[in-house]
Protein backbone atom coordinates (compact mmCIF):
# COMPACT_ATOMS: atom_id res chain seq x y z
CA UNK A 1 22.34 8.67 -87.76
CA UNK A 2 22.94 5.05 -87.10
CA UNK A 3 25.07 3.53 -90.47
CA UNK A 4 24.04 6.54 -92.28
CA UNK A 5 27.55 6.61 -94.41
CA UNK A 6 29.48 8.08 -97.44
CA UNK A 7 33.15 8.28 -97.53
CA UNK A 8 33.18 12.11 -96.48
CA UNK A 9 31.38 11.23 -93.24
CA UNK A 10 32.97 7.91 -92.49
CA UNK A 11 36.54 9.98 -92.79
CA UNK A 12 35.19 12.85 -90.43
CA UNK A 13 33.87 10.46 -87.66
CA UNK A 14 37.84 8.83 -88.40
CA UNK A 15 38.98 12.20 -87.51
CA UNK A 16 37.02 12.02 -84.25
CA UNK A 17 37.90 8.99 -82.78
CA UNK A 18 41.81 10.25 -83.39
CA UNK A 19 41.52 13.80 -82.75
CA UNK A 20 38.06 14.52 -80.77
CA UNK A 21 37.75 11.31 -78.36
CA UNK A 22 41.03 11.50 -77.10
CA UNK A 23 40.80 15.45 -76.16
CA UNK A 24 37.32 14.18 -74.63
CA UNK A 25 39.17 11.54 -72.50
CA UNK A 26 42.23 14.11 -71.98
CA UNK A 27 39.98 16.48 -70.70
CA UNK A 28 38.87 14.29 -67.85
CA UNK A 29 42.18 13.58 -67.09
CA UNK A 30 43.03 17.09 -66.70
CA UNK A 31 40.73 18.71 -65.47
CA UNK A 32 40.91 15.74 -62.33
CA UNK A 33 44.78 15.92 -62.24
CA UNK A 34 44.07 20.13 -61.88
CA UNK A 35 42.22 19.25 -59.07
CA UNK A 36 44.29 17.33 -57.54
CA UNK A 37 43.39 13.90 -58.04
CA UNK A 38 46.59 12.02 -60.42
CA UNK A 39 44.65 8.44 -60.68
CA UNK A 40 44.68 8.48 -64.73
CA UNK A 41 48.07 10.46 -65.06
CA UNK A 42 49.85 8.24 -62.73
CA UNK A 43 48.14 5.37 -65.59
CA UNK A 44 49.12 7.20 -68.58
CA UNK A 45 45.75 8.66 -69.50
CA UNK A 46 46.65 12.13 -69.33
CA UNK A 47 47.58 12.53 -73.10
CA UNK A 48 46.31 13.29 -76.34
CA UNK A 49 47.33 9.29 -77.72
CA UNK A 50 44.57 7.47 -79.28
CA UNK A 51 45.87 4.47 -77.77
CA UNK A 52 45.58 5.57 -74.36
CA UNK A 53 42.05 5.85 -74.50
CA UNK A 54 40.00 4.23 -77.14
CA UNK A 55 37.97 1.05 -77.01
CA UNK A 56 37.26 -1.48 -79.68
CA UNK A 57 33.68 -1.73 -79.64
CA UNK A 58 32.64 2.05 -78.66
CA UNK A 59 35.56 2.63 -81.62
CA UNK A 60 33.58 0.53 -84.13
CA UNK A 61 30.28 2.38 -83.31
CA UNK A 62 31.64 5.52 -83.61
CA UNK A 63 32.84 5.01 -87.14
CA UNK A 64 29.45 3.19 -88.27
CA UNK A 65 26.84 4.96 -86.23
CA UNK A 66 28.15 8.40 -85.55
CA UNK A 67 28.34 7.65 -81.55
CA UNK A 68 30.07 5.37 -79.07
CA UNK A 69 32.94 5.37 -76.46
CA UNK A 70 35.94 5.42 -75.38
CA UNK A 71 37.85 3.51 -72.09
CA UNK A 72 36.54 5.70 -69.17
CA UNK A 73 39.02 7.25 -67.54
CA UNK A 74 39.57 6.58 -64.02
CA UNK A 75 39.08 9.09 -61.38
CA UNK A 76 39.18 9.22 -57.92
CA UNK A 77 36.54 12.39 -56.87
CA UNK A 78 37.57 11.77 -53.04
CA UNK A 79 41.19 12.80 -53.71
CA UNK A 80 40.04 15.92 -55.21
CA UNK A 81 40.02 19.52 -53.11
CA UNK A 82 36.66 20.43 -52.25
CA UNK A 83 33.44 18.14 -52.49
CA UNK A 84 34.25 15.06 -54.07
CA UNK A 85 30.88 15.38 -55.69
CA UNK A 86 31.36 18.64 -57.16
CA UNK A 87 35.01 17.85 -58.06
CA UNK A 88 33.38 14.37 -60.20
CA UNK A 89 30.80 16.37 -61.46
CA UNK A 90 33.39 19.33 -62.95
CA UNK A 91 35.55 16.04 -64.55
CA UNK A 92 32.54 14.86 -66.28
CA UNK A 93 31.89 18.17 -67.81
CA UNK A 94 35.33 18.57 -68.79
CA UNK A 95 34.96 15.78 -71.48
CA UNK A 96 31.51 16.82 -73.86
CA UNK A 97 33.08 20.53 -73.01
CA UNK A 98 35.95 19.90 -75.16
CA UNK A 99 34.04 18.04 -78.05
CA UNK A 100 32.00 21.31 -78.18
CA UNK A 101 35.27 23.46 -78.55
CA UNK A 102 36.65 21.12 -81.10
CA UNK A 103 33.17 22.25 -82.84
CA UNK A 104 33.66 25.71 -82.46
CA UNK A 105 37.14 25.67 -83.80
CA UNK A 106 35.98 23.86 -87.03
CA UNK A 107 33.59 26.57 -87.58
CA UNK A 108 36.31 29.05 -87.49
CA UNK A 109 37.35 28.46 -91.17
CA UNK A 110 33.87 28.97 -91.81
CA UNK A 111 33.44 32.79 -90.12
CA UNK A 112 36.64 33.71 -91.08
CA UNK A 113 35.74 33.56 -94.48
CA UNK A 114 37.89 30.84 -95.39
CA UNK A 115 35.40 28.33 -96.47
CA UNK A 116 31.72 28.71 -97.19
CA UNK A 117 29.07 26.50 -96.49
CA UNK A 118 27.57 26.53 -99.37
CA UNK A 119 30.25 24.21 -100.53
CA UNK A 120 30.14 22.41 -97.78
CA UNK A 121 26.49 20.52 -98.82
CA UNK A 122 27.71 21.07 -102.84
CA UNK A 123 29.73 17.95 -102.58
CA UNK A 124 30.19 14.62 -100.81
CA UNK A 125 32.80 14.55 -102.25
CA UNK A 126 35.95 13.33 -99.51
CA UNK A 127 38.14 15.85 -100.22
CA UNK A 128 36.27 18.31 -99.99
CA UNK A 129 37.79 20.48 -96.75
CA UNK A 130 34.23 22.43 -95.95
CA UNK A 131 32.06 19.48 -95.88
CA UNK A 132 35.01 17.67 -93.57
CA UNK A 133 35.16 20.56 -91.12
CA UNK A 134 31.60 20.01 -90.87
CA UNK A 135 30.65 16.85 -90.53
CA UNK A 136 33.67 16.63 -87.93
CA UNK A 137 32.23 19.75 -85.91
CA UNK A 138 28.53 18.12 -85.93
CA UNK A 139 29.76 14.69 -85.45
CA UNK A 140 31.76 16.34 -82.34
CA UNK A 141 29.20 17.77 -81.01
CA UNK A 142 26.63 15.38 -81.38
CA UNK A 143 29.44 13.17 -78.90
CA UNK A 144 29.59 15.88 -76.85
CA UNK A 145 25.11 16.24 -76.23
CA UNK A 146 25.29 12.38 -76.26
CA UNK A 147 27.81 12.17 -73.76
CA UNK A 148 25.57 14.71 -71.33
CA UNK A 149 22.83 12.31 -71.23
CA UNK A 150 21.57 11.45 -67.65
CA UNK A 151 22.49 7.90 -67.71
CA UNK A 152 25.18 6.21 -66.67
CA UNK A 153 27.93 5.07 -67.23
CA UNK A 154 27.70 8.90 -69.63
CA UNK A 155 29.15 12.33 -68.07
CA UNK A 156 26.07 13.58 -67.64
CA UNK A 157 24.90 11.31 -65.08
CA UNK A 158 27.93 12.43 -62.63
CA UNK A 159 27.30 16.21 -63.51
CA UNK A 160 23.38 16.01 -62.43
CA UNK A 161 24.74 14.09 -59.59
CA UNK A 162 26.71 17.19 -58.40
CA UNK A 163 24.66 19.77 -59.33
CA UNK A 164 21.38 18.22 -58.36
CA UNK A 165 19.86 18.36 -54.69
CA UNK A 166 21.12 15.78 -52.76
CA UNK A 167 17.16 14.31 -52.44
CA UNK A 168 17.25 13.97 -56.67
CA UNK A 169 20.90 13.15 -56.89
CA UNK A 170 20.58 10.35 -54.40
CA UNK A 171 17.42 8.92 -56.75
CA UNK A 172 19.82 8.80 -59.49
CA UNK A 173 22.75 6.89 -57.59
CA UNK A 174 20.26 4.44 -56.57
CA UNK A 175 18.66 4.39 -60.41
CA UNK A 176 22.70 3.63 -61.41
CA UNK A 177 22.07 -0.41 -61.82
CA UNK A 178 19.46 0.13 -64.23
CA UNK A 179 20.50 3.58 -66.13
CA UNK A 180 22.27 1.71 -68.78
CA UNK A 181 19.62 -1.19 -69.45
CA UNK A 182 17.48 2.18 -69.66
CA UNK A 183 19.47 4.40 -72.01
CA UNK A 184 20.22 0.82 -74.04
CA UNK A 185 16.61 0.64 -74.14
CA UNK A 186 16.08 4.69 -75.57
CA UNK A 187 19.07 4.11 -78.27
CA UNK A 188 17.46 1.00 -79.72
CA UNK A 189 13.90 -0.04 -79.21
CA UNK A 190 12.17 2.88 -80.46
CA UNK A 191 13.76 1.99 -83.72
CA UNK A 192 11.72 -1.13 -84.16
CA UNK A 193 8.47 1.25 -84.27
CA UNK A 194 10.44 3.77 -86.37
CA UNK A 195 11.12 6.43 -83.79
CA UNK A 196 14.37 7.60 -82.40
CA UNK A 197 13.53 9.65 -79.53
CA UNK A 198 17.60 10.05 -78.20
CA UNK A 199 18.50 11.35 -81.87
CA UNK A 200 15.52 13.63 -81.67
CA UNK A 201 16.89 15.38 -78.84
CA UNK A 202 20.68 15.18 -79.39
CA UNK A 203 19.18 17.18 -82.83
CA UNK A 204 17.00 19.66 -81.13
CA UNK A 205 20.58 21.09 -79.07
CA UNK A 206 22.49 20.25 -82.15
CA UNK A 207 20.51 22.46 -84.46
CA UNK A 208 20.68 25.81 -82.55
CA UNK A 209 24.18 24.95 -81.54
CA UNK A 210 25.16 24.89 -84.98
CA UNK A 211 23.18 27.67 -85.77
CA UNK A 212 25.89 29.54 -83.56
CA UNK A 213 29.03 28.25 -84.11
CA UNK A 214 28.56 28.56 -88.05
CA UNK A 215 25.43 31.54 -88.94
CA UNK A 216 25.56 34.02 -86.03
């Protein structure tokens, strides 16, 4: 995945950080503000603008290695209604949720009958609209697995945190000061030896989930 680009793919992963990060960040927002915490609308972050959310660096990756981040969006779980870990733990989920809709909708060309596939991998060509849809759709959704990763600072960390028992979520909390040496560790020394075990599992959900939104 990492700096594996042609124009096609380096103007769908363009797409993403304008369109697909900032719904991912928006989500957050909303789906806090819904619950009645206003910490990011009351700083602007509940909107779809680019500018709002995106960061230089997690910006950069994106565009050359098909992942990366954007400026986390702050949220206060203690002002929600209900259990703040619950409440922190629906937020997270709110974010890869909406990279996986922005997946499905690309596919709808696609069932529709609009576009085939077929073209799609005919041409890398960049302007050609079926192999845009889905590069954009995988590249979403490869965000979207990423993001659900049990390390933090990623959503999935928070979500196992409120949906795990409070004996395993407590382990994690008190694993938080190391989880990102440790998922800095999965993304790039493996590489040295050849292996990528993080792509290898973003690709094992990826593949079915494809399978669905596009074949069945």
């Amino acid at each position: 995945m990492f700096f594996n680009l042609d124009i096609s793919t380096l103007i769908a992963r363009l797409v993403v950080l304008l369109i697909a990060m900032p719904v991912h960040e928006w989500a957050h927002a909303w789906s806090a503000y819904e619950l009645g915490d206003d910490t990011a609308s009351l700083q602007g972050r509940l909107t779809l603008n680019p500018l709002a959310h995106l960061d230089p660096i997690g910006s950069l990756l994106i565009l050359l290695g098909g992942f990366g981040w954007a400026h986390p969006v702050p949220v206060n779980p203690y002002r929600m209604r209900g259990s703040p870990r619950a409440g922190m733990a629906l937020s997270a989920a709110a974010g890869p949720i909406a990279n996986v809709l922005v997946a499905a909708l690309c596919a709808i060309p696609f069932r529709l009958g609009l576009l085939s596939l077929a073209d799609a991998f005919a041409s890398a060509s960049a302007f050609n609209p079926a192999r845009l849809l889905y590069l954009i759709a995988e590249t979403s959704l490869g965000l979207g697995i990423f993001n659900l990763l049990p390390f933090f600072p990623l959503d999935g960390e928070k979500v196992a945190v409120g949906l795990l028992p409070p004996r395993w979520s407590n382990r994690l909390l008190d694993f938080r000061p190391y989880s990102t040496y440790a998922l800095i560790g999965l993304l790039f020394l493996p590489r040295l030896v050849g292996l990528d075990p993080i792509g290898w599992l973003i690709g094992l959900i990826m593949a079915p989930a494809l399978v669905l939104f596009f074949f069945l």
